[in-house]
PDBML (XML) file of the C-alpha atoms, coordinates in Angstrom:
<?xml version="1.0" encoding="UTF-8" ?>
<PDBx:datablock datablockName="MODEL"
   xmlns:PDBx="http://pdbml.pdb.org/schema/pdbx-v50.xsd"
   xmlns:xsi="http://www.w3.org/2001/XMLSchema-instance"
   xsi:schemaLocation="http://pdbml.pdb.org/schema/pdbx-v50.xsd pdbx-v50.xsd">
   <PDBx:atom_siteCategory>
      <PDBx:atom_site id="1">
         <PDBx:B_iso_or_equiv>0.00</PDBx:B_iso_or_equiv>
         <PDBx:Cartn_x>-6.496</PDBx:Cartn_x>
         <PDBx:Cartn_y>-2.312</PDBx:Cartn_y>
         <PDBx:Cartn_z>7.559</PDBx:Cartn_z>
         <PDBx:auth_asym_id>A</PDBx:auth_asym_id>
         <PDBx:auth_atom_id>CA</PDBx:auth_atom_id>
         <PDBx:auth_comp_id>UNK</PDBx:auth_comp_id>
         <PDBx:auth_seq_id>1</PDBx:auth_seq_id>
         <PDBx:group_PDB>ATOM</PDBx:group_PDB>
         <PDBx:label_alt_id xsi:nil="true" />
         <PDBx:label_asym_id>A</PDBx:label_asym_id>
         <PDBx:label_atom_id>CA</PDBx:label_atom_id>
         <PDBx:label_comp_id>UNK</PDBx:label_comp_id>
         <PDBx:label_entity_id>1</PDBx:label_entity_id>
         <PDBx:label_seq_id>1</PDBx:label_seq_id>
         <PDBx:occupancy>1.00</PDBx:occupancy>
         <PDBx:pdbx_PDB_model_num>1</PDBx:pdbx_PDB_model_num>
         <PDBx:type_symbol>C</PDBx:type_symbol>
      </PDBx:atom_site>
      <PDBx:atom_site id="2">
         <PDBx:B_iso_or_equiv>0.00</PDBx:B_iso_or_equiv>
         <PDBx:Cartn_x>-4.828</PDBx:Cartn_x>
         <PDBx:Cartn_y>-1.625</PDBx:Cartn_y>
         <PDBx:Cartn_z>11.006</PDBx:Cartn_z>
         <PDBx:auth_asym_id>A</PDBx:auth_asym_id>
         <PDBx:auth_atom_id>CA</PDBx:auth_atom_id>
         <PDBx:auth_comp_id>UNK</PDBx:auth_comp_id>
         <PDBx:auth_seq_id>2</PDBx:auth_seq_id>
         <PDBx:group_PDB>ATOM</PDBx:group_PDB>
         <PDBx:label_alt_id xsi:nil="true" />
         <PDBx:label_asym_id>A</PDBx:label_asym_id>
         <PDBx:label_atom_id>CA</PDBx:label_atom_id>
         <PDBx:label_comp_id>UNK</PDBx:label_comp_id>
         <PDBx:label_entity_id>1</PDBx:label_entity_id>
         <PDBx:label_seq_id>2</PDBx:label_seq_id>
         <PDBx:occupancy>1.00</PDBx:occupancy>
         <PDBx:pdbx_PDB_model_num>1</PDBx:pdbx_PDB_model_num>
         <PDBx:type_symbol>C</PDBx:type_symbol>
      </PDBx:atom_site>
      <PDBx:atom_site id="3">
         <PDBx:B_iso_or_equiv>0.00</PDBx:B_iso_or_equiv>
         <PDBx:Cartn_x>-2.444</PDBx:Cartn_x>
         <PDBx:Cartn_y>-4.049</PDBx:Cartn_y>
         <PDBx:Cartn_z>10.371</PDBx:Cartn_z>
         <PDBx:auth_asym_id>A</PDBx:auth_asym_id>
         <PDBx:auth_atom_id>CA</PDBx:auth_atom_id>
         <PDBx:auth_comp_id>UNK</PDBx:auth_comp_id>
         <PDBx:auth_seq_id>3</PDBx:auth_seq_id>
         <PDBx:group_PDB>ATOM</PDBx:group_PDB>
         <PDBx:label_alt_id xsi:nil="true" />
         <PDBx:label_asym_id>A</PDBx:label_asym_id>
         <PDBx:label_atom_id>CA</PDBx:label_atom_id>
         <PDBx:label_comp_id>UNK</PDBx:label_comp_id>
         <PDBx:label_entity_id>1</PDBx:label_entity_id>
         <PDBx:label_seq_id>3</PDBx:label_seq_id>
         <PDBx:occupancy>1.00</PDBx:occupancy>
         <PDBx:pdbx_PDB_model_num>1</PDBx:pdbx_PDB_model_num>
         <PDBx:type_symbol>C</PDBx:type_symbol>
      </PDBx:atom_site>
      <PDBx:atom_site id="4">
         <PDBx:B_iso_or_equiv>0.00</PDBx:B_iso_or_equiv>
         <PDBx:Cartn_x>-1.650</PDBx:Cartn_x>
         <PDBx:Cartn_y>-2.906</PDBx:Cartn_y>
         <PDBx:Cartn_z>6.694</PDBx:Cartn_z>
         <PDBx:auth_asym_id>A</PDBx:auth_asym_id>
         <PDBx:auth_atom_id>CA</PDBx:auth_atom_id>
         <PDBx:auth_comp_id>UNK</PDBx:auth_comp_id>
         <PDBx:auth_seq_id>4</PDBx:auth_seq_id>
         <PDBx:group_PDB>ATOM</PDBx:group_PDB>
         <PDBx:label_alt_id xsi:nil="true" />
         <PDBx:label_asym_id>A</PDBx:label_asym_id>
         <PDBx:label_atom_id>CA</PDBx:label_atom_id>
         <PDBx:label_comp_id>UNK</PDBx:label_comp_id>
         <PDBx:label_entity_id>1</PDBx:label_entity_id>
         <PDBx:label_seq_id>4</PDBx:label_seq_id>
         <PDBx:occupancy>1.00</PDBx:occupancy>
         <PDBx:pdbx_PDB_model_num>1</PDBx:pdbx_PDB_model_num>
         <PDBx:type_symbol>C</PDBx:type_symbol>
      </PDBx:atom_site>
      <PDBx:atom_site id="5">
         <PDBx:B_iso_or_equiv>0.00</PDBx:B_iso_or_equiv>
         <PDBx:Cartn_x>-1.208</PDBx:Cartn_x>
         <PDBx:Cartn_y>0.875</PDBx:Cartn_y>
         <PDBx:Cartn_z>8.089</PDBx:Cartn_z>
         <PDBx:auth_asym_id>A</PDBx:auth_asym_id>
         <PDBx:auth_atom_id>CA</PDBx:auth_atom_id>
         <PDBx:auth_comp_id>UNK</PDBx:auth_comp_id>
         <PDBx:auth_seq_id>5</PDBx:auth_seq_id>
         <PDBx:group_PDB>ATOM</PDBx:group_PDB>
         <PDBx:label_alt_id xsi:nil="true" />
         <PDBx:label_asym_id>A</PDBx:label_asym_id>
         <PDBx:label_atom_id>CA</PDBx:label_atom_id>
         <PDBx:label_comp_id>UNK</PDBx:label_comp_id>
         <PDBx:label_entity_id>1</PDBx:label_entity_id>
         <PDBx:label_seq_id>5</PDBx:label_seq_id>
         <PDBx:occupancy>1.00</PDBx:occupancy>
         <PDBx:pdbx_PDB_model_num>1</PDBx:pdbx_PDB_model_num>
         <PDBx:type_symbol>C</PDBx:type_symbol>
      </PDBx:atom_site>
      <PDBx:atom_site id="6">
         <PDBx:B_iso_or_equiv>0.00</PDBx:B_iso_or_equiv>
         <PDBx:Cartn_x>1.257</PDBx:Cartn_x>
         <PDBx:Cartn_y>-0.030</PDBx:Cartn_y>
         <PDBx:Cartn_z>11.067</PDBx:Cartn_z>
         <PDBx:auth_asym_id>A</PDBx:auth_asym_id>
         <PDBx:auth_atom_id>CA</PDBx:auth_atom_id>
         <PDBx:auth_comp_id>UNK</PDBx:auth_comp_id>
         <PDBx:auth_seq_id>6</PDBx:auth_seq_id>
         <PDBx:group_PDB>ATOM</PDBx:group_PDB>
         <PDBx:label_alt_id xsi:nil="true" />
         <PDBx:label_asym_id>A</PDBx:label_asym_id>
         <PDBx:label_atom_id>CA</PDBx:label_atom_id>
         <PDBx:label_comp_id>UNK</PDBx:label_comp_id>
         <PDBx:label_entity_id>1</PDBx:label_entity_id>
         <PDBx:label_seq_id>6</PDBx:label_seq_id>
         <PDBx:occupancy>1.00</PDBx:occupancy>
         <PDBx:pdbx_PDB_model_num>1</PDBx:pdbx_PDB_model_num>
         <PDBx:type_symbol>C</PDBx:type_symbol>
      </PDBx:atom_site>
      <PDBx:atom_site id="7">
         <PDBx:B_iso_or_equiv>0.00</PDBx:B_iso_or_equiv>
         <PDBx:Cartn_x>3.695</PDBx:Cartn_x>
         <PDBx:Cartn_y>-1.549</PDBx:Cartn_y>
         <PDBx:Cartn_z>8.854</PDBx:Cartn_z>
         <PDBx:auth_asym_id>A</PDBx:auth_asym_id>
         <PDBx:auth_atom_id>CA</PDBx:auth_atom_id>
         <PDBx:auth_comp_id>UNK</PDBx:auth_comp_id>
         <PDBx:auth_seq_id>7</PDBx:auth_seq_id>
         <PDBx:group_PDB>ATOM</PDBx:group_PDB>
         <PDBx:label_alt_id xsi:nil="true" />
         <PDBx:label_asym_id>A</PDBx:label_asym_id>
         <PDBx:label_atom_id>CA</PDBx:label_atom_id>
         <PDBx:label_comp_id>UNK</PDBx:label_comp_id>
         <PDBx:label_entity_id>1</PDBx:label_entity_id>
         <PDBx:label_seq_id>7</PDBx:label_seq_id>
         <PDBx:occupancy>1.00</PDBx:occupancy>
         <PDBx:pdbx_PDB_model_num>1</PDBx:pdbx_PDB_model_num>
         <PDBx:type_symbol>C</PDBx:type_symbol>
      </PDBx:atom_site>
      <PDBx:atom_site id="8">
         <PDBx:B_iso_or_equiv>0.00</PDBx:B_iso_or_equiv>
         <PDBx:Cartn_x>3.373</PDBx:Cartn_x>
         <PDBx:Cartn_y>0.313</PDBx:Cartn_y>
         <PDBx:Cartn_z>5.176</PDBx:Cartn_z>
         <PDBx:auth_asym_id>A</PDBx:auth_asym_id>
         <PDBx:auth_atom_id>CA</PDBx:auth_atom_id>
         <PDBx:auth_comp_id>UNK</PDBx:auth_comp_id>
         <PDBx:auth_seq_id>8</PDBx:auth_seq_id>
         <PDBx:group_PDB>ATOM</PDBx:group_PDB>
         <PDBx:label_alt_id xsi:nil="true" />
         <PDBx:label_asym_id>A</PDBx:label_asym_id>
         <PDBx:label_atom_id>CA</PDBx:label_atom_id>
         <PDBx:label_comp_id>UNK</PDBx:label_comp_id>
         <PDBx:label_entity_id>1</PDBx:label_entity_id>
         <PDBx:label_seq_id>8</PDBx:label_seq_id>
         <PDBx:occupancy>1.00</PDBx:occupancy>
         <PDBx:pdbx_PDB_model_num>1</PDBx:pdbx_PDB_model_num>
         <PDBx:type_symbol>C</PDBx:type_symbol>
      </PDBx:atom_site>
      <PDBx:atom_site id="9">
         <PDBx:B_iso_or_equiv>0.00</PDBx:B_iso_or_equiv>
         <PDBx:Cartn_x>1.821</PDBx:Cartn_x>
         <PDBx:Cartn_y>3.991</PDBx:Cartn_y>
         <PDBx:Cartn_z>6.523</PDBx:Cartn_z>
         <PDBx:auth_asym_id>A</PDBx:auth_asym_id>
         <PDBx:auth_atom_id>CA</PDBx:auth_atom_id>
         <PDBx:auth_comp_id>UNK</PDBx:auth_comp_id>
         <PDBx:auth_seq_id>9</PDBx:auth_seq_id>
         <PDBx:group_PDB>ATOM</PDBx:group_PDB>
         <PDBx:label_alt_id xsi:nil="true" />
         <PDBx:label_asym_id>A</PDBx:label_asym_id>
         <PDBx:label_atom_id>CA</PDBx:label_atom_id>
         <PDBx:label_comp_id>UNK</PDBx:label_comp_id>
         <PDBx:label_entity_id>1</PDBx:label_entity_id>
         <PDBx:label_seq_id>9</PDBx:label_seq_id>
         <PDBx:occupancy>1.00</PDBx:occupancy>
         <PDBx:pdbx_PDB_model_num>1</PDBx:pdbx_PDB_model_num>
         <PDBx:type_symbol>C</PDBx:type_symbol>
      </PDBx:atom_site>
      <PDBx:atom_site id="10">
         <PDBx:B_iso_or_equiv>0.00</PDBx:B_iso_or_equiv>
         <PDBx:Cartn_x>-1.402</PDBx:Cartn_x>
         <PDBx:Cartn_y>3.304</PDBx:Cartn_y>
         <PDBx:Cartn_z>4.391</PDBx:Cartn_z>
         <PDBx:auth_asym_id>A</PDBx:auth_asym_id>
         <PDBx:auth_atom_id>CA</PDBx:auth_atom_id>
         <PDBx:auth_comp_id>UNK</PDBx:auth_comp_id>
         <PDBx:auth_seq_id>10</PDBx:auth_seq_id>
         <PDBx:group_PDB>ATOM</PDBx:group_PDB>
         <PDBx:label_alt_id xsi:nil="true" />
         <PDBx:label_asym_id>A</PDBx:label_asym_id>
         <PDBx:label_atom_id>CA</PDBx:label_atom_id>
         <PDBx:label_comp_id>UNK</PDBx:label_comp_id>
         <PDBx:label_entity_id>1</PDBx:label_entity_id>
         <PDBx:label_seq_id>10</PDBx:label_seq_id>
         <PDBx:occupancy>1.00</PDBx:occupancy>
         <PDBx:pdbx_PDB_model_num>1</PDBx:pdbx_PDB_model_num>
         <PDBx:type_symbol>C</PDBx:type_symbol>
      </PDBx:atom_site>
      <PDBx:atom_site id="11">
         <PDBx:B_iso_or_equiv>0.00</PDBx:B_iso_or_equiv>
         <PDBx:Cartn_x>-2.853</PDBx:Cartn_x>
         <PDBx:Cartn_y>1.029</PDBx:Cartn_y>
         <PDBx:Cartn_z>2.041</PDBx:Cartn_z>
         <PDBx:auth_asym_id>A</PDBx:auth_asym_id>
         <PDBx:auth_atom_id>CA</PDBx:auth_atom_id>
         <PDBx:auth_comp_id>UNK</PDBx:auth_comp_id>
         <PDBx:auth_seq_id>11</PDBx:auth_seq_id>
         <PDBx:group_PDB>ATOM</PDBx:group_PDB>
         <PDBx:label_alt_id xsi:nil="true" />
         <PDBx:label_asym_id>A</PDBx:label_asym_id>
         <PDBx:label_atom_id>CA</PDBx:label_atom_id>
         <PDBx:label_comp_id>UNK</PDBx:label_comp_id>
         <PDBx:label_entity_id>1</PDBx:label_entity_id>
         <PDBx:label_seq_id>11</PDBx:label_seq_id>
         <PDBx:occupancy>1.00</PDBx:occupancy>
         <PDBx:pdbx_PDB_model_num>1</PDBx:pdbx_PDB_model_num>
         <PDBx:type_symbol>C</PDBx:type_symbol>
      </PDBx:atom_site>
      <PDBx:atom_site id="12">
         <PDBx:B_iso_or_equiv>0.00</PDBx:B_iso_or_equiv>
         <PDBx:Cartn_x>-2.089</PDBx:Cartn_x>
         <PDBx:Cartn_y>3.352</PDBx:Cartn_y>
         <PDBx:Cartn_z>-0.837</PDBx:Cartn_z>
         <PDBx:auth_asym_id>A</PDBx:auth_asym_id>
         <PDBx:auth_atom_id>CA</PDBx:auth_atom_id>
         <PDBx:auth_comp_id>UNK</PDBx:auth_comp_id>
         <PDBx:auth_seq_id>12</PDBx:auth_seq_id>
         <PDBx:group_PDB>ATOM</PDBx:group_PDB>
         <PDBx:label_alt_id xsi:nil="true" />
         <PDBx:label_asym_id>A</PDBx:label_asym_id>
         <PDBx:label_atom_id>CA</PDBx:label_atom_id>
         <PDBx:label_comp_id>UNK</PDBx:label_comp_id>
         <PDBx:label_entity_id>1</PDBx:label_entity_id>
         <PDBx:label_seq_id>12</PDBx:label_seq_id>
         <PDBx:occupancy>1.00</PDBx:occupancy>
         <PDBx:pdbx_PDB_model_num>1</PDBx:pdbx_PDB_model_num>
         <PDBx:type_symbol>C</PDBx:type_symbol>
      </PDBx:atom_site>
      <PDBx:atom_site id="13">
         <PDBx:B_iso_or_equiv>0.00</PDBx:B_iso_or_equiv>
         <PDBx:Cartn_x>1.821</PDBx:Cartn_x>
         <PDBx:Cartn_y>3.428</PDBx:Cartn_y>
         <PDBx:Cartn_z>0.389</PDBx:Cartn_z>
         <PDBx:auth_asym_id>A</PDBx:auth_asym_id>
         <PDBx:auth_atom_id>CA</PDBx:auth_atom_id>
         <PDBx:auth_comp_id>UNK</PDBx:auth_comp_id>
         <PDBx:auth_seq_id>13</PDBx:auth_seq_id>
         <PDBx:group_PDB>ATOM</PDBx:group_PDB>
         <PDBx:label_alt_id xsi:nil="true" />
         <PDBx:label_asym_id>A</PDBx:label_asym_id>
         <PDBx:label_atom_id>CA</PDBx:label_atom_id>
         <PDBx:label_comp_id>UNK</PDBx:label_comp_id>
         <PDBx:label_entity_id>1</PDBx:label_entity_id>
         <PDBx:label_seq_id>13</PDBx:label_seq_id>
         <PDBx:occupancy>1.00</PDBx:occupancy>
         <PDBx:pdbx_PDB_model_num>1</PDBx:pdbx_PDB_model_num>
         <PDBx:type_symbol>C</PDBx:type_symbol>
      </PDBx:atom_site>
      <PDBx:atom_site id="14">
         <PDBx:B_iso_or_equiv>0.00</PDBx:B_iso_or_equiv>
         <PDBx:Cartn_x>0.912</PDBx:Cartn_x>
         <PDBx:Cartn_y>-0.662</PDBx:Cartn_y>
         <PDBx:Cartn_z>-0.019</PDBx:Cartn_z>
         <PDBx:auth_asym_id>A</PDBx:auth_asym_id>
         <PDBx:auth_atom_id>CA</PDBx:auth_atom_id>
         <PDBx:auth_comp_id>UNK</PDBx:auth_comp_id>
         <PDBx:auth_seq_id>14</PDBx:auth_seq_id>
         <PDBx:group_PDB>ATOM</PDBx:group_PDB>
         <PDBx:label_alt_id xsi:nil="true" />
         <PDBx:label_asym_id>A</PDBx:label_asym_id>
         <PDBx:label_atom_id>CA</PDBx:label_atom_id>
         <PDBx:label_comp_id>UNK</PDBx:label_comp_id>
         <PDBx:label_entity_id>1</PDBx:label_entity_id>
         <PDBx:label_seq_id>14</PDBx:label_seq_id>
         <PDBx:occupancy>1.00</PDBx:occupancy>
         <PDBx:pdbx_PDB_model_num>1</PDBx:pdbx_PDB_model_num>
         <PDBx:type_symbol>C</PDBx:type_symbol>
      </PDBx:atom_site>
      <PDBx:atom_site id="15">
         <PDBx:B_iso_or_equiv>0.00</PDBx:B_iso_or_equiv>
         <PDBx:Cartn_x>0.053</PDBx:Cartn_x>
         <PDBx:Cartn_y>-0.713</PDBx:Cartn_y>
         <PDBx:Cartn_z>-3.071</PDBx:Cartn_z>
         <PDBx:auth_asym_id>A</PDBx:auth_asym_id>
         <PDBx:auth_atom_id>CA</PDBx:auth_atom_id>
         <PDBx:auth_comp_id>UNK</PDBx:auth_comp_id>
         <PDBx:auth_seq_id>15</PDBx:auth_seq_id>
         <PDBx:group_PDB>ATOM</PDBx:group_PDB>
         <PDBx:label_alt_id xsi:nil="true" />
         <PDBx:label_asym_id>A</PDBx:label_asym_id>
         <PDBx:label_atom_id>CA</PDBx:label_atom_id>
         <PDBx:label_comp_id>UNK</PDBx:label_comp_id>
         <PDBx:label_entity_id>1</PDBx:label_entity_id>
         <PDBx:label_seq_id>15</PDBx:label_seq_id>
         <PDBx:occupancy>1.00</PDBx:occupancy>
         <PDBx:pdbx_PDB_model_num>1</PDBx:pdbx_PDB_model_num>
         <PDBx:type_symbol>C</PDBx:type_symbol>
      </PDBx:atom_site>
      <PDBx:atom_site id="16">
         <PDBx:B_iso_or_equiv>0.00</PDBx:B_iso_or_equiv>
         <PDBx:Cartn_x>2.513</PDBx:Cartn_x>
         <PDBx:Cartn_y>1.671</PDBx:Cartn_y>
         <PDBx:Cartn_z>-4.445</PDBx:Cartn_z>
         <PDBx:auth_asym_id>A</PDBx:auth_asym_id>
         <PDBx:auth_atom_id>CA</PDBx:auth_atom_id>
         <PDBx:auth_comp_id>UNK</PDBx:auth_comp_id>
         <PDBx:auth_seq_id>16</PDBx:auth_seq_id>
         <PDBx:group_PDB>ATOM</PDBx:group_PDB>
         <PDBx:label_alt_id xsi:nil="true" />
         <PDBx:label_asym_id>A</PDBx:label_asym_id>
         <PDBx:label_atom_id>CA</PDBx:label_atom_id>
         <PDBx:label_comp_id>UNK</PDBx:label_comp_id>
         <PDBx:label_entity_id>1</PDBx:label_entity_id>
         <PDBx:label_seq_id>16</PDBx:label_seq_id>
         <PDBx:occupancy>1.00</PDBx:occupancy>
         <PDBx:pdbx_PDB_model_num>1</PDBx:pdbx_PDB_model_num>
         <PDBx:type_symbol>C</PDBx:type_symbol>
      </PDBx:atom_site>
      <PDBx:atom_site id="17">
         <PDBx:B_iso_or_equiv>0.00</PDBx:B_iso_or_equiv>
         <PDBx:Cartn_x>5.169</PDBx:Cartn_x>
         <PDBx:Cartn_y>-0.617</PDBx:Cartn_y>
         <PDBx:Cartn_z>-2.975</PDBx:Cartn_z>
         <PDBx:auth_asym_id>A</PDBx:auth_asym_id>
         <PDBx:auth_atom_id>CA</PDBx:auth_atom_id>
         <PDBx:auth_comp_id>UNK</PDBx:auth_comp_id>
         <PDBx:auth_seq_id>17</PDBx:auth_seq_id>
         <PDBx:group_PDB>ATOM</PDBx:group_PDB>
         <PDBx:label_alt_id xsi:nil="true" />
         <PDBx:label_asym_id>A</PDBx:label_asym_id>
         <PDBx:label_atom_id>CA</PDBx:label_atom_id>
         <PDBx:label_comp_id>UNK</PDBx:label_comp_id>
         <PDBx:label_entity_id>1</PDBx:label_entity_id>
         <PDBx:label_seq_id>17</PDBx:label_seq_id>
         <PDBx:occupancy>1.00</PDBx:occupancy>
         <PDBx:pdbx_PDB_model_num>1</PDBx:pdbx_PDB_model_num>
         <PDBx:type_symbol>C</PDBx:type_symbol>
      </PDBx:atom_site>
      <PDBx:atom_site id="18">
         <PDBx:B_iso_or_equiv>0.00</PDBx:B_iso_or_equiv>
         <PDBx:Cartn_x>4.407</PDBx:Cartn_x>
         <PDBx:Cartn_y>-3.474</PDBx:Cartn_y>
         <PDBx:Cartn_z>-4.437</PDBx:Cartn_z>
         <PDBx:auth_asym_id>A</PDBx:auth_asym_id>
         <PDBx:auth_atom_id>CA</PDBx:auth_atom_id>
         <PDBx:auth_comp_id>UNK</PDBx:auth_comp_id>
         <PDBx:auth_seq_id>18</PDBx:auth_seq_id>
         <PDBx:group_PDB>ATOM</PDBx:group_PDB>
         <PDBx:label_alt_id xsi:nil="true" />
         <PDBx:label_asym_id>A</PDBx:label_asym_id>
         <PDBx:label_atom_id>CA</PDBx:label_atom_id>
         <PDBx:label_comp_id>UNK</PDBx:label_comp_id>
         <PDBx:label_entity_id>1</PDBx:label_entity_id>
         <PDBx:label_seq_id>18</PDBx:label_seq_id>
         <PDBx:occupancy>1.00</PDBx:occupancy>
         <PDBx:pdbx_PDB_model_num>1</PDBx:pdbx_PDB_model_num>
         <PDBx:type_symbol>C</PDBx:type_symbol>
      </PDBx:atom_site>
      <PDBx:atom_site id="19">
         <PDBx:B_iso_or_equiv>0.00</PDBx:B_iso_or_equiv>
         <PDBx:Cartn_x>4.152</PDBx:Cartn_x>
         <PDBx:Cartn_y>-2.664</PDBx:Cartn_y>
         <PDBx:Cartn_z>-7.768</PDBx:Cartn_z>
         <PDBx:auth_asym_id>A</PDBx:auth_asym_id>
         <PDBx:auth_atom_id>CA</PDBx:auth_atom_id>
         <PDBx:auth_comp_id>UNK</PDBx:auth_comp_id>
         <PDBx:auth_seq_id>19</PDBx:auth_seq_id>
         <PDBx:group_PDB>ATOM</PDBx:group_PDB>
         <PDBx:label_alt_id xsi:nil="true" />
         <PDBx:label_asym_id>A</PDBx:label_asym_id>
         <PDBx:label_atom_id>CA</PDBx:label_atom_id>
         <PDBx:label_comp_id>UNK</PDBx:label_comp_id>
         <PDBx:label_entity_id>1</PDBx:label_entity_id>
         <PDBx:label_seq_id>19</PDBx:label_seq_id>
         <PDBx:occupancy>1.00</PDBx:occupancy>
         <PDBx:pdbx_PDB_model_num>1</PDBx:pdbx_PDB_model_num>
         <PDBx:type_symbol>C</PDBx:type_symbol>
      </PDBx:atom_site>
      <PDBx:atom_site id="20">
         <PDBx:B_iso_or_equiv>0.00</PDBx:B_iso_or_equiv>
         <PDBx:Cartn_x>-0.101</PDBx:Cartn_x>
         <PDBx:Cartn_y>-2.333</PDBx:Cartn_y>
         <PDBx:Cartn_z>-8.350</PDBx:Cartn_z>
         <PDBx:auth_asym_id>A</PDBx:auth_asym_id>
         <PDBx:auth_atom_id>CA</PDBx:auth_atom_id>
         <PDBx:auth_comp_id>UNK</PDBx:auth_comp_id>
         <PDBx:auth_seq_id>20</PDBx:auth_seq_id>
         <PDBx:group_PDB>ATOM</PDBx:group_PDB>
         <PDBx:label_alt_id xsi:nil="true" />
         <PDBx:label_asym_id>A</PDBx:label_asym_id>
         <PDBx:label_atom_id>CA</PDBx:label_atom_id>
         <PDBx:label_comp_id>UNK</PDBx:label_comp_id>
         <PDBx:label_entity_id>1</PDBx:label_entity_id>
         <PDBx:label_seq_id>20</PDBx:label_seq_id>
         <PDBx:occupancy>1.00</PDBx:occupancy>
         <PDBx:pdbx_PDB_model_num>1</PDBx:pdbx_PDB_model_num>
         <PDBx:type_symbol>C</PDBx:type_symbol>
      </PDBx:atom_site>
      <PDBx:atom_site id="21">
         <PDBx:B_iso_or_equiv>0.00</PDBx:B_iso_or_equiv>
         <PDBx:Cartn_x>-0.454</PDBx:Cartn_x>
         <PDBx:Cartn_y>1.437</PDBx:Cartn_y>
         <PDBx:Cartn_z>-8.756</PDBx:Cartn_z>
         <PDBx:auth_asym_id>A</PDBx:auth_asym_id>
         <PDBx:auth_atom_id>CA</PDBx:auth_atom_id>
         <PDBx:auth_comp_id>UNK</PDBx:auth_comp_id>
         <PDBx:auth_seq_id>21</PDBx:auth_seq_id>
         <PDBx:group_PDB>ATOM</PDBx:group_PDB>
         <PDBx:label_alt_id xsi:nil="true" />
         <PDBx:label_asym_id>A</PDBx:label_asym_id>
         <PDBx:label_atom_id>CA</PDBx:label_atom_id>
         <PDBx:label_comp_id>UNK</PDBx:label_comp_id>
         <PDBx:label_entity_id>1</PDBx:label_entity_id>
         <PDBx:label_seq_id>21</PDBx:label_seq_id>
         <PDBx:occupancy>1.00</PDBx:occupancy>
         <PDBx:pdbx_PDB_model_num>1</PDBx:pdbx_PDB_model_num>
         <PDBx:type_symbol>C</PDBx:type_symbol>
      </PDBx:atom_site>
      <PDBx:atom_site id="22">
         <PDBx:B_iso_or_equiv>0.00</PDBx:B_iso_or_equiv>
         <PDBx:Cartn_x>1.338</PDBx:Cartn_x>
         <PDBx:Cartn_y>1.176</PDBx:Cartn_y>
         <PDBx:Cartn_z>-12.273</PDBx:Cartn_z>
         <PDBx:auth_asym_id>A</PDBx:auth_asym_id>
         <PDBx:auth_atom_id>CA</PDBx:auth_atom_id>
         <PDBx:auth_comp_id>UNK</PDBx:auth_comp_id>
         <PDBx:auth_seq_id>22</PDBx:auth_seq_id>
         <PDBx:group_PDB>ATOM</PDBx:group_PDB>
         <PDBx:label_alt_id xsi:nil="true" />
         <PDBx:label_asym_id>A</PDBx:label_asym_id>
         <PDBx:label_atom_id>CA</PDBx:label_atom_id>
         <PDBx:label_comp_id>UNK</PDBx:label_comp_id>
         <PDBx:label_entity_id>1</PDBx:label_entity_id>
         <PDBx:label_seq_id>22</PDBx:label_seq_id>
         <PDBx:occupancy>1.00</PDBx:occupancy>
         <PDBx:pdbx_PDB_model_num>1</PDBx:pdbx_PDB_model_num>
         <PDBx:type_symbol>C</PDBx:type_symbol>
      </PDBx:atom_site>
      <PDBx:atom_site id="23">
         <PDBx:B_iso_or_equiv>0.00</PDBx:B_iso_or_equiv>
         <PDBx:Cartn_x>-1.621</PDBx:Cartn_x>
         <PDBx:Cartn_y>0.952</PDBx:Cartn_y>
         <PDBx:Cartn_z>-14.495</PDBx:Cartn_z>
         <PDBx:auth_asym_id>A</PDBx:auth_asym_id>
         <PDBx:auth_atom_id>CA</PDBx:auth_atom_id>
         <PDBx:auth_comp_id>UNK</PDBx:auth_comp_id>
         <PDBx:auth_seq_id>23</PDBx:auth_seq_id>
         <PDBx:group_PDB>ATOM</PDBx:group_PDB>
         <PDBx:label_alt_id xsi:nil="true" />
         <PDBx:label_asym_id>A</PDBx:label_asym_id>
         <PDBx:label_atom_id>CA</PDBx:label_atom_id>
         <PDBx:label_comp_id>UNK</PDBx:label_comp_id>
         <PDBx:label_entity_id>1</PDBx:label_entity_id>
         <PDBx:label_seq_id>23</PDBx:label_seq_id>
         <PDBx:occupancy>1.00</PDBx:occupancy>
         <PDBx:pdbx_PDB_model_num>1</PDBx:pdbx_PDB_model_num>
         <PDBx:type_symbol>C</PDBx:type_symbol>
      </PDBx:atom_site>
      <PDBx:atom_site id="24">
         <PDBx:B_iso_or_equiv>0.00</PDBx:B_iso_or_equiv>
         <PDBx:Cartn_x>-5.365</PDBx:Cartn_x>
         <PDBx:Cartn_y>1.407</PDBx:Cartn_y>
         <PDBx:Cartn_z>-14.733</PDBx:Cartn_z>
         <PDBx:auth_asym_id>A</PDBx:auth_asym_id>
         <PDBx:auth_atom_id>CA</PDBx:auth_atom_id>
         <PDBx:auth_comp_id>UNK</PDBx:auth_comp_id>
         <PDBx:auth_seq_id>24</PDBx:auth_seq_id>
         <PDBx:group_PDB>ATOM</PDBx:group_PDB>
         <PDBx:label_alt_id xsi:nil="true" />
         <PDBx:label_asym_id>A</PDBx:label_asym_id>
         <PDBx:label_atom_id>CA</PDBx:label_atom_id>
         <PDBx:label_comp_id>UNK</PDBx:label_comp_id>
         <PDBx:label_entity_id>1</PDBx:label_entity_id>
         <PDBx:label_seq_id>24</PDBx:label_seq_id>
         <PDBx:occupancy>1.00</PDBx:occupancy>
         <PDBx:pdbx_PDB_model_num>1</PDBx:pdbx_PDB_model_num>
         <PDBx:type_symbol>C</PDBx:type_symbol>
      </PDBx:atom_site>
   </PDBx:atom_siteCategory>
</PDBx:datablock>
C-alpha cells in the first residue's frame, strides 16, 4: 500500500476519509 500511504498517511487515515470506519 505504498501508494495508498504517500498520499492519505496510512490505510487507516484511508479509510477514515472516505467514510468506511463508521460501522462494524
Amino acid at each position: 500500500d505504498v501508494a495508498q500511504r504517500e498520499e492519505f498517511g496510512s490505510v487507516p487515515a484511508l479509510l477514515e476519509k472516505v467514510g468506511l470506519l463508521g460501522g462494524r
